[in-house]
C-alpha atoms as a PDB file:
ATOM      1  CA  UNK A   1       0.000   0.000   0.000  1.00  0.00           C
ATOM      2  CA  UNK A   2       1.794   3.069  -1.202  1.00  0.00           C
ATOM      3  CA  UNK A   3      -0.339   5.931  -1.567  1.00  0.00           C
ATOM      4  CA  UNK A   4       1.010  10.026  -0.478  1.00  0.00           C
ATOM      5  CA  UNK A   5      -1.952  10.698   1.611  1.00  0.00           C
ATOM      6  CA  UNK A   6      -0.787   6.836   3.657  1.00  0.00           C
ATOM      7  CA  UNK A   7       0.305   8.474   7.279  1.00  0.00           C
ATOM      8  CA  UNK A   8       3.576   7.466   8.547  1.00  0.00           C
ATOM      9  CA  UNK A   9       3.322   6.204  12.414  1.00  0.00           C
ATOM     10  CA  UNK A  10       5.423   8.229  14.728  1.00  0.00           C
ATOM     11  CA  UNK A  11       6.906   7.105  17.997  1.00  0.00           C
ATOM     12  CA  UNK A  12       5.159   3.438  19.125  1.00  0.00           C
ATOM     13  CA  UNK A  13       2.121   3.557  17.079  1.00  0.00           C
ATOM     14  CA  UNK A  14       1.111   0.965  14.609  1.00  0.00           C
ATOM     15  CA  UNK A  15      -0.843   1.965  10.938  1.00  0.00           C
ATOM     16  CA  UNK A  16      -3.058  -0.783  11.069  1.00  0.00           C
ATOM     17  CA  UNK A  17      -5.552  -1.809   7.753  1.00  0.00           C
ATOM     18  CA  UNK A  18      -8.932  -2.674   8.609  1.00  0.00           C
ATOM     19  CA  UNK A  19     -10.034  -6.107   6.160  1.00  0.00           C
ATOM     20  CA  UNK A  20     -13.329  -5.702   3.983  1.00  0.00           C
ATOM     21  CA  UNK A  21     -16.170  -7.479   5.416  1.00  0.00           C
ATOM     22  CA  UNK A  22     -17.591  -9.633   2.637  1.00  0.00           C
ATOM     23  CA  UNK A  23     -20.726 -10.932   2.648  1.00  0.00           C
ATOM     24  CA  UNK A  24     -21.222 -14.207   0.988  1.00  0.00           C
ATOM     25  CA  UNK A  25     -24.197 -16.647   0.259  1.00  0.00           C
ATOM     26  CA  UNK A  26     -25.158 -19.543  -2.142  1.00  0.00           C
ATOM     27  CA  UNK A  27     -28.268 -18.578  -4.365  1.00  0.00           C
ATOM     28  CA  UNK A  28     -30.073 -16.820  -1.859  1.00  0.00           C
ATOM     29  CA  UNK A  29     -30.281 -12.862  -0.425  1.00  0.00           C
ATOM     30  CA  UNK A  30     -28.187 -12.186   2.199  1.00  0.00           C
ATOM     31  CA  UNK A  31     -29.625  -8.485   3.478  1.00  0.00           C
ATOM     32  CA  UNK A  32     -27.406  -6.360   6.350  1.00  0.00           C
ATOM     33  CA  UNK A  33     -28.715  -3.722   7.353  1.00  0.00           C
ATOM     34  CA  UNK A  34     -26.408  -0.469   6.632  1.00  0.00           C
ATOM     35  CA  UNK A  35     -26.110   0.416  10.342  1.00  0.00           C
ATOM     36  CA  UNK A  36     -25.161  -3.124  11.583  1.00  0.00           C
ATOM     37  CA  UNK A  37     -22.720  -3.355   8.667  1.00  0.00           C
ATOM     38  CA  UNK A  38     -21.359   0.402  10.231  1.00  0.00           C
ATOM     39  CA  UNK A  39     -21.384  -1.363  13.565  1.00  0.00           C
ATOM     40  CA  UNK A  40     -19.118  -4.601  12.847  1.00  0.00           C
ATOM     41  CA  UNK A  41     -16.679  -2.415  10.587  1.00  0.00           C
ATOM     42  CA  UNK A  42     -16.096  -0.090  13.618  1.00  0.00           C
ATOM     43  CA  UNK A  43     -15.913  -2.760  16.116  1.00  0.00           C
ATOM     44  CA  UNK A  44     -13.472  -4.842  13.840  1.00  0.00           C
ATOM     45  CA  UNK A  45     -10.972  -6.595  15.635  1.00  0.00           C
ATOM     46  CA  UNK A  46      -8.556  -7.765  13.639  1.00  0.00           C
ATOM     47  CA  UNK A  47      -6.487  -5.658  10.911  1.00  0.00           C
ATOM     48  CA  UNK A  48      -3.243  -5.514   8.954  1.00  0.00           C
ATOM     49  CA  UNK A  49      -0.275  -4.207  10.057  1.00  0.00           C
ATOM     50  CA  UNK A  50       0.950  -2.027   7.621  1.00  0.00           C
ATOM     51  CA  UNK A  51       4.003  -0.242   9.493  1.00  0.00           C
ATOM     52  CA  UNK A  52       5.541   0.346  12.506  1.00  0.00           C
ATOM     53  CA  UNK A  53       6.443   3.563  14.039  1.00  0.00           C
ATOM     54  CA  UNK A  54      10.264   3.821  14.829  1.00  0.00           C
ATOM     55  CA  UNK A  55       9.927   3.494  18.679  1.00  0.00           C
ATOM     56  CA  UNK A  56       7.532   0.478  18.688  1.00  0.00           C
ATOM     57  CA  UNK A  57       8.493  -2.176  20.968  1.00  0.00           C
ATOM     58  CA  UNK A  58      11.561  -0.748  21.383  1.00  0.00           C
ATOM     59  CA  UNK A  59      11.302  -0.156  25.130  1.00  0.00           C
ATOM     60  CA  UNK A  60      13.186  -3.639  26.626  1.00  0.00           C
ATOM     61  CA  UNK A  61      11.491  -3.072  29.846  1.00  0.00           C
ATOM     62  CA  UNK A  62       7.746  -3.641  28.477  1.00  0.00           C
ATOM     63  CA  UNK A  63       8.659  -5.799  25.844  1.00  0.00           C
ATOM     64  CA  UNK A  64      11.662  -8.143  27.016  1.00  0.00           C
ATOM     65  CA  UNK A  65      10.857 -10.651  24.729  1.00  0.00           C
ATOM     66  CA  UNK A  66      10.975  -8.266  21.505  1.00  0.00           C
ATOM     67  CA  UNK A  67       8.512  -6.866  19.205  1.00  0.00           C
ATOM     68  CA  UNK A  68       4.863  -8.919  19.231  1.00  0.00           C
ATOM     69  CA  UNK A  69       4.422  -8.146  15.689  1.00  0.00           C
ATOM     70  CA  UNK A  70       5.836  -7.392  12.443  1.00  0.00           C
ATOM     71  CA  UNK A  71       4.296  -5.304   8.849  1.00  0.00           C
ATOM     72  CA  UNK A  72       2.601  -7.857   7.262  1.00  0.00           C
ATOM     73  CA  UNK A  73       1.201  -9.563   9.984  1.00  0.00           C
ATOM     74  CA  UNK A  74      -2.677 -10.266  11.082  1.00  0.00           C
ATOM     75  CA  UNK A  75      -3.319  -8.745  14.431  1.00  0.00           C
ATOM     76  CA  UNK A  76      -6.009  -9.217  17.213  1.00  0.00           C
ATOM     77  CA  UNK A  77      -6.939  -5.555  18.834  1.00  0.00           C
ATOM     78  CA  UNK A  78      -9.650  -4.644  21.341  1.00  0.00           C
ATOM     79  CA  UNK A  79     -12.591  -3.758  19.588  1.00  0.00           C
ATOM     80  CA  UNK A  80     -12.850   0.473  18.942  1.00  0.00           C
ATOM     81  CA  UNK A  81      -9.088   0.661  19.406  1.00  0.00           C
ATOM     82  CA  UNK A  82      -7.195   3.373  17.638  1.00  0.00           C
ATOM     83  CA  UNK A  83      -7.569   6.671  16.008  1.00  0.00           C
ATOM     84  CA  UNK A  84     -10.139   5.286  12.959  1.00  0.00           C
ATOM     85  CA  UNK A  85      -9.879   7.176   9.344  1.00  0.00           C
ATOM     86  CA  UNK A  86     -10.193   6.094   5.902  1.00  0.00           C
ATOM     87  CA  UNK A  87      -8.561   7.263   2.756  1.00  0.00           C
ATOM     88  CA  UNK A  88     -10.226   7.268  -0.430  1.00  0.00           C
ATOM     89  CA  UNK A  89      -9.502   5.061  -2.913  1.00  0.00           C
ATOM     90  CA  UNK A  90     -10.139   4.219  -6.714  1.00  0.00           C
ATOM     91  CA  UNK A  91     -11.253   0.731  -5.533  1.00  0.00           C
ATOM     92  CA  UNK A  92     -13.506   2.601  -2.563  1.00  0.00           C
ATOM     93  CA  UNK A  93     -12.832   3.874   1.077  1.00  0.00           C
ATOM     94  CA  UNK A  94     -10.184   1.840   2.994  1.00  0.00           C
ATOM     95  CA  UNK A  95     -10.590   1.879   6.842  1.00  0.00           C
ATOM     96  CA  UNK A  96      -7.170   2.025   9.042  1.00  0.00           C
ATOM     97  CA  UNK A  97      -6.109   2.622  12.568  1.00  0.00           C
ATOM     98  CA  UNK A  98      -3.386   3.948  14.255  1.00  0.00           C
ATOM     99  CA  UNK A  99      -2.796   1.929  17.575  1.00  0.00           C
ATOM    100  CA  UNK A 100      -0.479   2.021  20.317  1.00  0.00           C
ATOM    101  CA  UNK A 101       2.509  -1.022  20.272  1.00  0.00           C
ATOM    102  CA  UNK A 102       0.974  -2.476  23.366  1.00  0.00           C
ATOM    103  CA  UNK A 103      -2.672  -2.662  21.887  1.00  0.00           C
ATOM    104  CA  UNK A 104      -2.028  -5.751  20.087  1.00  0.00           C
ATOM    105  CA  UNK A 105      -3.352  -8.984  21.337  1.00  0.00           C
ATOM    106  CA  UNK A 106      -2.778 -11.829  19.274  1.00  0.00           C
ATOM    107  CA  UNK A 107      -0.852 -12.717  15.716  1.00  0.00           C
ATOM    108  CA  UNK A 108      -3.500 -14.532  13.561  1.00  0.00           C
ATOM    109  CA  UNK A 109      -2.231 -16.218  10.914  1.00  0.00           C
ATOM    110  CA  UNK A 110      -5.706 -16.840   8.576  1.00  0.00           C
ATOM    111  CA  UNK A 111      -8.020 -13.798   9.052  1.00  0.00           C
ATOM    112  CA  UNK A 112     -11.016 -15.326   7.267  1.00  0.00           C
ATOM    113  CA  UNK A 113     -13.646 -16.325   9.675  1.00  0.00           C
ATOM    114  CA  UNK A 114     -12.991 -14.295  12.492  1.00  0.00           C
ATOM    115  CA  UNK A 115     -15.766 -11.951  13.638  1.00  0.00           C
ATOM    116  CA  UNK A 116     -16.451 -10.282  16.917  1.00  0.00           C
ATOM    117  CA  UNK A 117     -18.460 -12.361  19.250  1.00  0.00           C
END
């Protein structure tokens, strides 16, 4: 994900892309309504890490064991975690979050199939 308007994380925050909910079904109509779809895309708990600010996990103290995740990786957050924005793009709005190093809660290696409970 290059884009100019991305925002670069400063100090121990994470830039953190929210996955596209997709609805799927087998020859029948599968209707959300718009403000539960709102709901579950706000309260998303797992997201992309997309880069790490340059102080994240570098404090040894709180993180002896090193960092607890890398860009690239699937994370677990709290749900409503983070500063939320999107950025407009030519394939529709793409939701992020910035969130703080010690936010994350889990590495997940296969996102699919994982919703809030």
């Amino acid at each position: 994900m290059t884009d100019e308007r991305m925002p670069v994380p400063k100090g121990y925050k994470i830039l953190i892309a929210i996955p596209k909910l997709e609805d799927k079904f087998d020859n029948s109509v599968l209707v959300r309504p718009e403000a539960h779809a709102k709901k579950e895309e706000t309260a998303s708990i797992v997201g992309l890490v997309v880069k790490l600010g340059s102080l994240a996990y570098g404090d040894m103290d709180k993180f002896p064991d090193g960092p607890w995740c890398e860009e690239g990786d699937y994370i677990m957050m709290r749900s409503y975690s983070g500063t939320r924005f999107k950025i407009q793009t030519e394939a529709g709005d793409q939701e992020f979050r910035l969130i703080n190093d010690d936010m994350v809660e889990a590495v997940v290696a296969d996102p699919r199939g994982i919703i809030r409970a």
